[in-house]
C-alpha atoms as a PDB file:
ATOM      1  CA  UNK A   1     -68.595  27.903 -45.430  1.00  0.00           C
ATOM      2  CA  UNK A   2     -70.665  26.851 -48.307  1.00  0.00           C
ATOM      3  CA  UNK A   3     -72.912  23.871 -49.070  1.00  0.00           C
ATOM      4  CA  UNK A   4     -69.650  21.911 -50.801  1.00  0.00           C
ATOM      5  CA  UNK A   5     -67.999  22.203 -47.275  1.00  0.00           C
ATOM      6  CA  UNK A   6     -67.992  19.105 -45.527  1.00  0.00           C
ATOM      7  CA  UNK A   7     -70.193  18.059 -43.270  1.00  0.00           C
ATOM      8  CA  UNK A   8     -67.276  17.280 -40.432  1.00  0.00           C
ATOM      9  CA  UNK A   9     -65.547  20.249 -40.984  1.00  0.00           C
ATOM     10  CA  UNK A  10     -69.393  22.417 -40.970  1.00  0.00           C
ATOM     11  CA  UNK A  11     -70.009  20.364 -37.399  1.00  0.00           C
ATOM     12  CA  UNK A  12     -66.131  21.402 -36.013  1.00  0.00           C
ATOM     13  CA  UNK A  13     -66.850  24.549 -36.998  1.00  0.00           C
ATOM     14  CA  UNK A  14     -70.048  25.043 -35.085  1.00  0.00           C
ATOM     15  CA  UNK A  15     -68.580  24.039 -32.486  1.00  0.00           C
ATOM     16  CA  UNK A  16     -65.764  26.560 -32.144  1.00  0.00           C
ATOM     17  CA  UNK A  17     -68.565  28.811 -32.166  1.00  0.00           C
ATOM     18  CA  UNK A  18     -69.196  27.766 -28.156  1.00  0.00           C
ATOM     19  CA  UNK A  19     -64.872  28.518 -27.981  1.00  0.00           C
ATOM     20  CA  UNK A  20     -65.630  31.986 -29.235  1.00  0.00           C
ATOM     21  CA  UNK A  21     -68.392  32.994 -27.286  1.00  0.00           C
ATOM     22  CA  UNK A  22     -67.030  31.278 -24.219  1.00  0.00           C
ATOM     23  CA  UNK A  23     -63.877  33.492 -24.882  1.00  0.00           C
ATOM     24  CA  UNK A  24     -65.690  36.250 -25.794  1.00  0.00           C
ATOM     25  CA  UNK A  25     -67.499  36.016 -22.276  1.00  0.00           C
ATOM     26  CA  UNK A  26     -64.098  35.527 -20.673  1.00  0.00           C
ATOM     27  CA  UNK A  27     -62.202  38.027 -22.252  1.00  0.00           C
ATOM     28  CA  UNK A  28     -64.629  40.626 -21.326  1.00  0.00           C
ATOM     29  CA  UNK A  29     -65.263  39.928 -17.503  1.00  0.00           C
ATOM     30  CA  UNK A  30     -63.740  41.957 -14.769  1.00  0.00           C
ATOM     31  CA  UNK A  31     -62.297  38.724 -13.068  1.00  0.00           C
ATOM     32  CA  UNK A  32     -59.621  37.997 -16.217  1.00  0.00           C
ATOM     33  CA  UNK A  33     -58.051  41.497 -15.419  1.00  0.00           C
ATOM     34  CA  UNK A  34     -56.506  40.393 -12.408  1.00  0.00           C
ATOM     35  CA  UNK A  35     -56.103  36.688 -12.860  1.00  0.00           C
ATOM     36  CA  UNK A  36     -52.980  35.748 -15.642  1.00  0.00           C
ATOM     37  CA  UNK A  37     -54.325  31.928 -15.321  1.00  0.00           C
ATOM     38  CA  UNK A  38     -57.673  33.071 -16.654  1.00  0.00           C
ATOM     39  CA  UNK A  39     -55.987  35.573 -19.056  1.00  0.00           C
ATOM     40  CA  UNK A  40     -54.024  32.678 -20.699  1.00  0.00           C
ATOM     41  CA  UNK A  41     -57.081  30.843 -21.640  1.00  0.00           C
ATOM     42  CA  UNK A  42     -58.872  33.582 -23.216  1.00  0.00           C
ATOM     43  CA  UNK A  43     -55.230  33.956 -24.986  1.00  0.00           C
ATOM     44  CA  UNK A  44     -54.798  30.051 -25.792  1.00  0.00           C
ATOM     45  CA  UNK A  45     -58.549  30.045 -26.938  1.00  0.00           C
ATOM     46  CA  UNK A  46     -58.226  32.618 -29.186  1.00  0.00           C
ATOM     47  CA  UNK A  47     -54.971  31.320 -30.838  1.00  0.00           C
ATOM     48  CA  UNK A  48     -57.129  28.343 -31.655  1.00  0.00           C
ATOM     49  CA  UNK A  49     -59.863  30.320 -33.268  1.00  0.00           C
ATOM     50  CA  UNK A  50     -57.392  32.494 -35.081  1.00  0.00           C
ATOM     51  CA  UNK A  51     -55.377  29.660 -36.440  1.00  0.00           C
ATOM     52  CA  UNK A  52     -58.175  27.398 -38.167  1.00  0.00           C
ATOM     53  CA  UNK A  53     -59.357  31.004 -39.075  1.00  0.00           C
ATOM     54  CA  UNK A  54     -58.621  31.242 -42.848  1.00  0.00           C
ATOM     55  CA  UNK A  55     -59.093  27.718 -43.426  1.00  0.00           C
ATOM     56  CA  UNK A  56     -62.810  28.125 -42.442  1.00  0.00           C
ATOM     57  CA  UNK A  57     -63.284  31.256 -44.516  1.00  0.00           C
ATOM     58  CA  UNK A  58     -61.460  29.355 -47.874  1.00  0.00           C
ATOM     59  CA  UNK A  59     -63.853  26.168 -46.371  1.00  0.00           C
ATOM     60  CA  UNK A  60     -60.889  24.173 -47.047  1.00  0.00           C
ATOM     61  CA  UNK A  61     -61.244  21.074 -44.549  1.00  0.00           C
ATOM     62  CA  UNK A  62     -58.091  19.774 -44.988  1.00  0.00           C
ATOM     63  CA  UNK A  63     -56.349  22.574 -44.296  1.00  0.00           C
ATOM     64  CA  UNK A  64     -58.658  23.111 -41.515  1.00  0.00           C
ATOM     65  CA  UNK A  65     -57.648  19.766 -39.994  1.00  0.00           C
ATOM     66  CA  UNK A  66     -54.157  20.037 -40.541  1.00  0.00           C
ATOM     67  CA  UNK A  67     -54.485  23.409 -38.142  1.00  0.00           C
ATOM     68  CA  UNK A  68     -56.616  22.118 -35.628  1.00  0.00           C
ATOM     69  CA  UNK A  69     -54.483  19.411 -34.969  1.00  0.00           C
ATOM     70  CA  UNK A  70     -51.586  20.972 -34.326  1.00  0.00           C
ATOM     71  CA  UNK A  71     -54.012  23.091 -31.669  1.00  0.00           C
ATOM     72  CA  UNK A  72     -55.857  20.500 -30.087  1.00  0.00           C
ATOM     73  CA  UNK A  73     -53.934  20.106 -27.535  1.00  0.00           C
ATOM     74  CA  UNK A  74     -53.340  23.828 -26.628  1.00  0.00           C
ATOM     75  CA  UNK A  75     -57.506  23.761 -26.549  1.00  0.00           C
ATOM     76  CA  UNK A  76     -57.554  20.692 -24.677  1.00  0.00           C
ATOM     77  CA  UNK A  77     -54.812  22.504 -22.024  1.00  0.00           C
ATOM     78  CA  UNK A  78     -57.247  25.592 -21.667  1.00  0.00           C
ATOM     79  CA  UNK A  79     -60.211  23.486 -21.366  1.00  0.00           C
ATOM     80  CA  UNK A  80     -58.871  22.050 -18.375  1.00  0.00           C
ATOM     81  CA  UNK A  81     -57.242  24.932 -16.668  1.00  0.00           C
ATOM     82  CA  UNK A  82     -60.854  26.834 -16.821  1.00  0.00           C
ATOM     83  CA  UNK A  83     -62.214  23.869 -15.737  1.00  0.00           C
ATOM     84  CA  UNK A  84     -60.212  23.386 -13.003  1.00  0.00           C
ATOM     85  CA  UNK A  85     -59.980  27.307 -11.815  1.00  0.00           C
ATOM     86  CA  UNK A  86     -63.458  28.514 -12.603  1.00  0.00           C
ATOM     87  CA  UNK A  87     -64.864  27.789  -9.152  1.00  0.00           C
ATOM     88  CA  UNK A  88     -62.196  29.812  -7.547  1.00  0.00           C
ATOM     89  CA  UNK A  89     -62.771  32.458 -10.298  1.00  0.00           C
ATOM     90  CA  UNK A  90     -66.612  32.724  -9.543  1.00  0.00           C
ATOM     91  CA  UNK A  91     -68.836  30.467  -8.204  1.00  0.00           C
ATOM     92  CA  UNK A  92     -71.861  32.255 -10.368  1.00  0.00           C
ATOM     93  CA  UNK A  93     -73.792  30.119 -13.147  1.00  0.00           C
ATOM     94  CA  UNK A  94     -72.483  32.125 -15.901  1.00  0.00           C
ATOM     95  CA  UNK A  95     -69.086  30.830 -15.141  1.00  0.00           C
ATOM     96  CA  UNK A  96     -70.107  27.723 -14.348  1.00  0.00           C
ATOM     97  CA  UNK A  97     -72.086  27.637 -17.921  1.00  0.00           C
ATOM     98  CA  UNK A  98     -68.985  28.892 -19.793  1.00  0.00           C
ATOM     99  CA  UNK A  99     -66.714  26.110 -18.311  1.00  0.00           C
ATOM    100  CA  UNK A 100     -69.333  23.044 -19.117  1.00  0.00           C
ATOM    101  CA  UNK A 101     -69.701  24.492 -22.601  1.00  0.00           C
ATOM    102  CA  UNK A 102     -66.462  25.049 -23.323  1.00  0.00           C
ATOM    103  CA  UNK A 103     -65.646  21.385 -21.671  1.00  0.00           C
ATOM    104  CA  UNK A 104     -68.393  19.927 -24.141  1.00  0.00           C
ATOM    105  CA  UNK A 105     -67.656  21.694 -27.389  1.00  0.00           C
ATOM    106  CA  UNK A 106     -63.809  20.738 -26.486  1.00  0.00           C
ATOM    107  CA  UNK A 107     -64.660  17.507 -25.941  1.00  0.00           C
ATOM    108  CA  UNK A 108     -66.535  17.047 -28.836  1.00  0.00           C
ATOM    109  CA  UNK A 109     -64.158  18.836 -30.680  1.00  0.00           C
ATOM    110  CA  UNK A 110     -61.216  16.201 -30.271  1.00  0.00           C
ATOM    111  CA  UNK A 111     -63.479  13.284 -30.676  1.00  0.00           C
ATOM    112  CA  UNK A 112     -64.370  14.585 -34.294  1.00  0.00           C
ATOM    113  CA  UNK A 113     -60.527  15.773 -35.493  1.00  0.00           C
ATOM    114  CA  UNK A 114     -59.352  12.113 -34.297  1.00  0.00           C
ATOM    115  CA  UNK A 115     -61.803  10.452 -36.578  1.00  0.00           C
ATOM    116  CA  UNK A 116     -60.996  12.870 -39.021  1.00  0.00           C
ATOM    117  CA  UNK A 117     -57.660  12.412 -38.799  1.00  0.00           C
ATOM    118  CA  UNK A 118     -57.988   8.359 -38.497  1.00  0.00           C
ATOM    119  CA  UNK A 119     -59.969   7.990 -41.852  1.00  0.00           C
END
C-alpha cells in the first residue's frame, strides 16, 4: 500500500487485518484440531486473505475489488458459521472476542465492497 492507494481500498484492507488475526487465533487453538466446522473457517478465511493477496501488495484497488467480490460471500458464510458455533466451541472471552471481531470487520467489510462496487 502506498499513499496513491485509495482510501476505500486502504480502509478494506485494514480491515482484513481483524480476518487475519482472527484466523491466525483460530488456526492455532487446540479446539480447531478436532472440530472440521471450525477448521473450514480458518480454511475459508484464509482463501479470502490469500485471494485479494497480490492485489493489495500491487495496491491495485480494482483488482482488489474485483477479488473480494467474488469472496464476499465465502467470508460472509464463515462469519456466520463461527458465529453461530463459537459458543459450543468455547464459551471463553477470547472466543467470544474473535467471533464479534470477525462479525464486525465482516460486516463492515461488505458494506464498503457494495458501495464500491455501486459507484
Amino acid at each position: 500500500m502506498t499513499e496513491q492507494t485509495p482510501e476505500p481500498m486502504q480502509r478494506l484492507d485494514a480491515l482484513m487485518s481483524h480476518v487475519w488475526m482472527v484466523r491466525t487465533f483460530l488456526k492455532h487453538c487446540d479446539e480447531v484440531e478436532d472440530d472440521e466446522e471450525l477448521q473450514s473457517v480458518v480454511r475459508d478465511l484464509y482463501d479470502v486473505l490469500l485471494a485479494v493477496g497480490p492485489a493489495s501488495a500491487a495496491g491495485d484497488a480494482a483488482a482488489y475489488l474485483k477479488m473480494l467480490k467474488k469472496k464476499r460471500r465465502r467470508l460472509q458464510r464463515a462469519t456466520e458459521l463461527f458465529v453461530e458455533i463459537q459458543p459450543e466451541v468455547s464459551g471463553h472471552t477470547n472466543f467470544a472476542m474473535a467471533a464479534r471481531s470477525l462479525a464486525t470487520a465482516n460486516a463492515e467489510i461488505q458494506a464498503l465492497s457494495q458501495a464500491e462496487q455501486s459507484a
